[in-house]
C-alpha atoms as a PDB file:
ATOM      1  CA  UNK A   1      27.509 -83.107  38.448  1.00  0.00           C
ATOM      2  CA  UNK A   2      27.994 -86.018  36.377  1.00  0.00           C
ATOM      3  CA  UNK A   3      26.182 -84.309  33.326  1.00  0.00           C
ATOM      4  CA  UNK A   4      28.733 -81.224  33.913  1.00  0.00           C
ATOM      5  CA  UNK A   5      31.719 -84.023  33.958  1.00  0.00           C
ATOM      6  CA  UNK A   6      30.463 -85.400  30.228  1.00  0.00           C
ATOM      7  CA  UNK A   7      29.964 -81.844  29.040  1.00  0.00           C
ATOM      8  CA  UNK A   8      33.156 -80.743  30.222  1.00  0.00           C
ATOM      9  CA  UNK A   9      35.280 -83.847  28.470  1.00  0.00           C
ATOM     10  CA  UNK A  10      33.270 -83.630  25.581  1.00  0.00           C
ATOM     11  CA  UNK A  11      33.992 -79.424  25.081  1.00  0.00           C
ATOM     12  CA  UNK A  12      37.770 -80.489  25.427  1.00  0.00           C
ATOM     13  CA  UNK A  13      37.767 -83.126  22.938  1.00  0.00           C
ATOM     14  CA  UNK A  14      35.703 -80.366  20.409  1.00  0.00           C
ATOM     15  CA  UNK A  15      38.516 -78.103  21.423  1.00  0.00           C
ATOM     16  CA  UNK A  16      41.324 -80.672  20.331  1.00  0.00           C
ATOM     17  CA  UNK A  17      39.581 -81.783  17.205  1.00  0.00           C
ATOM     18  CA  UNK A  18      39.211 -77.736  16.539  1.00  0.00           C
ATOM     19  CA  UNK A  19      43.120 -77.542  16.572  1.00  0.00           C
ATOM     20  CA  UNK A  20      43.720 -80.315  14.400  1.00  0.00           C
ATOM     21  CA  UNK A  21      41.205 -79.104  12.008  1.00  0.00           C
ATOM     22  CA  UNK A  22      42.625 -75.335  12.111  1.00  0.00           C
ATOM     23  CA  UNK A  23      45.785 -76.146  11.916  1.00  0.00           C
ATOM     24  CA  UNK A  24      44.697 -78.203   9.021  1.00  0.00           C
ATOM     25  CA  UNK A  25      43.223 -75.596   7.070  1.00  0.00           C
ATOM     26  CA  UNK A  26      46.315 -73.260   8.154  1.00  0.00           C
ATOM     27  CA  UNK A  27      48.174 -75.330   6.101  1.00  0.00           C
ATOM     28  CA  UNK A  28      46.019 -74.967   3.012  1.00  0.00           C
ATOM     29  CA  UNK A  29      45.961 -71.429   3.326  1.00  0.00           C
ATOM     30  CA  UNK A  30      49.733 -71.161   2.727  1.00  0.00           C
ATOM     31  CA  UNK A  31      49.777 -73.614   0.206  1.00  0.00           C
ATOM     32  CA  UNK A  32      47.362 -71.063  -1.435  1.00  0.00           C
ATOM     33  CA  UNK A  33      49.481 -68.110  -0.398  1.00  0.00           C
ATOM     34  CA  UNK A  34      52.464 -69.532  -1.549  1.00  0.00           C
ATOM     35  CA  UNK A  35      53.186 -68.078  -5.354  1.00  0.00           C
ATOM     36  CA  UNK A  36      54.932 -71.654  -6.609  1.00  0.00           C
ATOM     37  CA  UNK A  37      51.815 -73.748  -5.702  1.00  0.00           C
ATOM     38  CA  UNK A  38      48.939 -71.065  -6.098  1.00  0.00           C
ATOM     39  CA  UNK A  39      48.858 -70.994  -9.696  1.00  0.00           C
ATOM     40  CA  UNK A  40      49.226 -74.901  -9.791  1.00  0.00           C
ATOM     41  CA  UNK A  41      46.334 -75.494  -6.996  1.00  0.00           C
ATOM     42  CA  UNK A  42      43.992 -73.137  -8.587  1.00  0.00           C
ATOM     43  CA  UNK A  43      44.087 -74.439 -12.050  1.00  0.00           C
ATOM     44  CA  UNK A  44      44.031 -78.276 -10.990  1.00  0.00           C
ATOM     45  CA  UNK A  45      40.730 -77.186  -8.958  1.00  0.00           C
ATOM     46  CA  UNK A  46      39.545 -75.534 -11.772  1.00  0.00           C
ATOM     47  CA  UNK A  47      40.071 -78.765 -14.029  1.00  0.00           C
ATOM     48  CA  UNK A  48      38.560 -80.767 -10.793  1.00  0.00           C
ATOM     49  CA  UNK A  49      35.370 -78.406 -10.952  1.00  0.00           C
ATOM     50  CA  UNK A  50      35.140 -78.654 -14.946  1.00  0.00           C
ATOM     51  CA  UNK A  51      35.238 -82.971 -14.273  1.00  0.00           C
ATOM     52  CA  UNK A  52      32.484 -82.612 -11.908  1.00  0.00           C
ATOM     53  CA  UNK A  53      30.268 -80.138 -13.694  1.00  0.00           C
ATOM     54  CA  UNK A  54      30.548 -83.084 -17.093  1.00  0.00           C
ATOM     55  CA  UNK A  55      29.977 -86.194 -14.725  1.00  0.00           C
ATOM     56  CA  UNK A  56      26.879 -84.253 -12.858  1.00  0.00           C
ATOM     57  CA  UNK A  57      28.513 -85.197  -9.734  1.00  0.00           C
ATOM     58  CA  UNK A  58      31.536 -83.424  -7.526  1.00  0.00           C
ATOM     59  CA  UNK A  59      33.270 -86.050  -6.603  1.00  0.00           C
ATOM     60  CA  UNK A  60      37.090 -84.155  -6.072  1.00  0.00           C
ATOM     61  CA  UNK A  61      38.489 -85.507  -8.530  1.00  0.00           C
ATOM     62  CA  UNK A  62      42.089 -84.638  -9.484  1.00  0.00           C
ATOM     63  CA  UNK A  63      41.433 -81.840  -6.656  1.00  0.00           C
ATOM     64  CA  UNK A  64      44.746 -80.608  -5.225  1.00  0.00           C
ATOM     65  CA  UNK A  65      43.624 -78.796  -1.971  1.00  0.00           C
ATOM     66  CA  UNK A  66      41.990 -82.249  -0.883  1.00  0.00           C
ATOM     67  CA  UNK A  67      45.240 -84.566  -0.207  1.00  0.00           C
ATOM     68  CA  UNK A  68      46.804 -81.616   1.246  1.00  0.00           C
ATOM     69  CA  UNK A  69      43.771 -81.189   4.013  1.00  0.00           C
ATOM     70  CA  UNK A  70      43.658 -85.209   4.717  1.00  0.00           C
ATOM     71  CA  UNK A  71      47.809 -85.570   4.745  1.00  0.00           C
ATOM     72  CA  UNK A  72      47.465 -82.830   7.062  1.00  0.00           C
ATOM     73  CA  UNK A  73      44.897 -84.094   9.268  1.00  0.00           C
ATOM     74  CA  UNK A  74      46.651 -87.886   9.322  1.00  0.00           C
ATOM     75  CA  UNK A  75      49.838 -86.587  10.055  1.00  0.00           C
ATOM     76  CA  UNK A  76      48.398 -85.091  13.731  1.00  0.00           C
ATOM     77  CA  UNK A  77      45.818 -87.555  14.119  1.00  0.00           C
ATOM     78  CA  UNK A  78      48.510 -90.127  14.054  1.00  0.00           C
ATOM     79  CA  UNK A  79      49.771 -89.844  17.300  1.00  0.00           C
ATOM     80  CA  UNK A  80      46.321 -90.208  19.065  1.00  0.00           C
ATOM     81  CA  UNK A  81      46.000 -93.777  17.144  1.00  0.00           C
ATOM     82  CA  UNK A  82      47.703 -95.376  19.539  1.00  0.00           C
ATOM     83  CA  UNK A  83      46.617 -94.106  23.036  1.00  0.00           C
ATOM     84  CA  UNK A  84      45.775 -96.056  25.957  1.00  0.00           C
ATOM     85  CA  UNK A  85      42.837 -95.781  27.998  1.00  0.00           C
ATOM     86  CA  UNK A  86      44.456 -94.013  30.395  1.00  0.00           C
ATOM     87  CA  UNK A  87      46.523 -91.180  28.332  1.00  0.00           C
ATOM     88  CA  UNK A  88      43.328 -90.583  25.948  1.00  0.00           C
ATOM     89  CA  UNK A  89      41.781 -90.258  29.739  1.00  0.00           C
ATOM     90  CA  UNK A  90      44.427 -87.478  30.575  1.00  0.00           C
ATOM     91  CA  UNK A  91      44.422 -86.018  27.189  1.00  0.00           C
ATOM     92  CA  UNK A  92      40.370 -85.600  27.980  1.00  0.00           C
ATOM     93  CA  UNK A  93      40.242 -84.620  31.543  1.00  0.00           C
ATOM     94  CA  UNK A  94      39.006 -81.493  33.227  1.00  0.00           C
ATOM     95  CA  UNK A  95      41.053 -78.968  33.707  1.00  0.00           C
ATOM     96  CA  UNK A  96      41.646 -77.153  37.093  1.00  0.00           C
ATOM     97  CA  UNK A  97      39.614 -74.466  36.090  1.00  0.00           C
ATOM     98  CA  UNK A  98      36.680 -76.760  35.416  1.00  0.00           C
ATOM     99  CA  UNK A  99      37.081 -78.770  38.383  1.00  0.00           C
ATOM    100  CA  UNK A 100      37.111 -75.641  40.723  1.00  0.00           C
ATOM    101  CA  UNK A 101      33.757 -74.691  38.257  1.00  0.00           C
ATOM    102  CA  UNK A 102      32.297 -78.152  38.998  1.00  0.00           C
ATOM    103  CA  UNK A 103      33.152 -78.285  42.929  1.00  0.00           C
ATOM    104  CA  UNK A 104      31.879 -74.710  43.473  1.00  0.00           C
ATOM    105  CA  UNK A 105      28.349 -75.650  41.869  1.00  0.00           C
ATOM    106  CA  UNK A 106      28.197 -79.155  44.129  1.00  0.00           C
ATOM    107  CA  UNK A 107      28.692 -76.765  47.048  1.00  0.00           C
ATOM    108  CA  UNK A 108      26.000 -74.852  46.224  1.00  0.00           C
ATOM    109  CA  UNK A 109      23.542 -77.422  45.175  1.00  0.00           C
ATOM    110  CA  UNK A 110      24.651 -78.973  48.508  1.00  0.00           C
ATOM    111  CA  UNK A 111      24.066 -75.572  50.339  1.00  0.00           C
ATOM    112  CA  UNK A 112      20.308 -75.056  48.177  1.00  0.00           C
ATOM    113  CA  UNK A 113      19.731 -78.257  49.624  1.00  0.00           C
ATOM    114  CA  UNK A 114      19.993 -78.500  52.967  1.00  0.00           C
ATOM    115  CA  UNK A 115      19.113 -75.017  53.407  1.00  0.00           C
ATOM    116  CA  UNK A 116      15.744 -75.433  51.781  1.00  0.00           C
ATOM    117  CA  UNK A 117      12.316 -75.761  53.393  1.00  0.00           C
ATOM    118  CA  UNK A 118      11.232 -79.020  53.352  1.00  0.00           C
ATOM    119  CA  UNK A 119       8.062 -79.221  51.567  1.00  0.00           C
ATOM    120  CA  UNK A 120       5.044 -80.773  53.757  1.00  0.00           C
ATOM    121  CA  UNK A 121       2.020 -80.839  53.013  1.00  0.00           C
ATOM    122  CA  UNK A 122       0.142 -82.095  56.535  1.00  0.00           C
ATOM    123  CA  UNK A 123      -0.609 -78.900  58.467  1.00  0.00           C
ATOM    124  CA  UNK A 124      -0.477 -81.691  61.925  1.00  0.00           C
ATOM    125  CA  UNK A 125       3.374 -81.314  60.960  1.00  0.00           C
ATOM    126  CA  UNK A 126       3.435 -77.966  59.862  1.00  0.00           C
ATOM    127  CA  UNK A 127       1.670 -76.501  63.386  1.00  0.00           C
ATOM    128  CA  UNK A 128       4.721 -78.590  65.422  1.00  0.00           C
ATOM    129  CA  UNK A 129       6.691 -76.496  67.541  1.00  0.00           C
ATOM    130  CA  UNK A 130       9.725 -78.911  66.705  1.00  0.00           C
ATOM    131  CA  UNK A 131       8.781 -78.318  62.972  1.00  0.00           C
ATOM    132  CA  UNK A 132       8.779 -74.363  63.756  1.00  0.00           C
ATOM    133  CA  UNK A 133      12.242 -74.591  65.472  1.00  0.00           C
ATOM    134  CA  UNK A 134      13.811 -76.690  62.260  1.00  0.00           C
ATOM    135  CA  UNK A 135      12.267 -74.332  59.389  1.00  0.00           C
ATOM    136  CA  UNK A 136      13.212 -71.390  61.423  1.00  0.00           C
ATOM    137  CA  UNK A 137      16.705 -72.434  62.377  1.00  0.00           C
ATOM    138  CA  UNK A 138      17.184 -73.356  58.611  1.00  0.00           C
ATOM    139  CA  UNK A 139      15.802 -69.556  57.418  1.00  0.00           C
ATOM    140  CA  UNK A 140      18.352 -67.925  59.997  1.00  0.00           C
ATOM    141  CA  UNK A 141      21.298 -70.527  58.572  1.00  0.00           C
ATOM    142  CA  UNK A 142      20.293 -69.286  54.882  1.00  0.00           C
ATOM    143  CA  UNK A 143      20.326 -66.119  55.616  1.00  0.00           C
END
């Protein structure tokens, strides 16, 4: 259960890092679709590419999309700076959907568990009567 706990907080945090970064990129994209900045962006990468393909080595240089992506990025990241424990806690918990997921599959762990055979090994145990009443009550309960 606690496994299915971690996995849960750690698929919301992907999730929230996925927004930033998508909204991110969104942001690039109409930089690029605007007409006033197109032109600009794609000749100052072009330039950027030309530096790197001299040097031997991409480095960005001069590259216009990049400050765009990392202003971006800083600008929602900010916020989440400054958390406590407690509201990066919230930010991170399950929702009720997951908890409802995670409660239903304790019950039935629970259920498997106490409706399952016990497995024994000594036939002196497995010839009780008192041992024939328990397995056979808990067959009638699972069924």
């Amino acid at each position: 259960m606690l496994t299915a706990i971690e996995r849960y907080e750690g698929s919301n945090l992907k999730a929230l890092m996925n927004s930033i970064v998508s909204n991110a990129v969104a942001k690039v994209n109409s930089a690029l679709e605007d007409p006033t900045h197109r032109d600009k962006i794609l000749q100052a990468s072009f330039e950027s590419a030309l530096i790197g393909i001299r040097t031997g080595k991409m480095e960005y240089v001069n590259d216009p999309i990049l400050p765009i992506l990392s202003e971006e990025i800083n600008k929602r990241t900010a916020e989440f700076k400054s958390l406590t424990p407690a509201q990066e806690s919230k930010l991170l918990s399950l929702t009720a959907e997951q908890k409802k997921f995670i409660a239903d599959m304790d019950k039935k762990a629970k259920d498997e568990y106490l409706t399952a055979i016990p497995q024994i090994n000594n036939p002196g145990v497995k010839i009780n009567p008192k041992f024939k009443a328990f397995t056979a009550s808990i067959g009638a309960a699972a069924h």
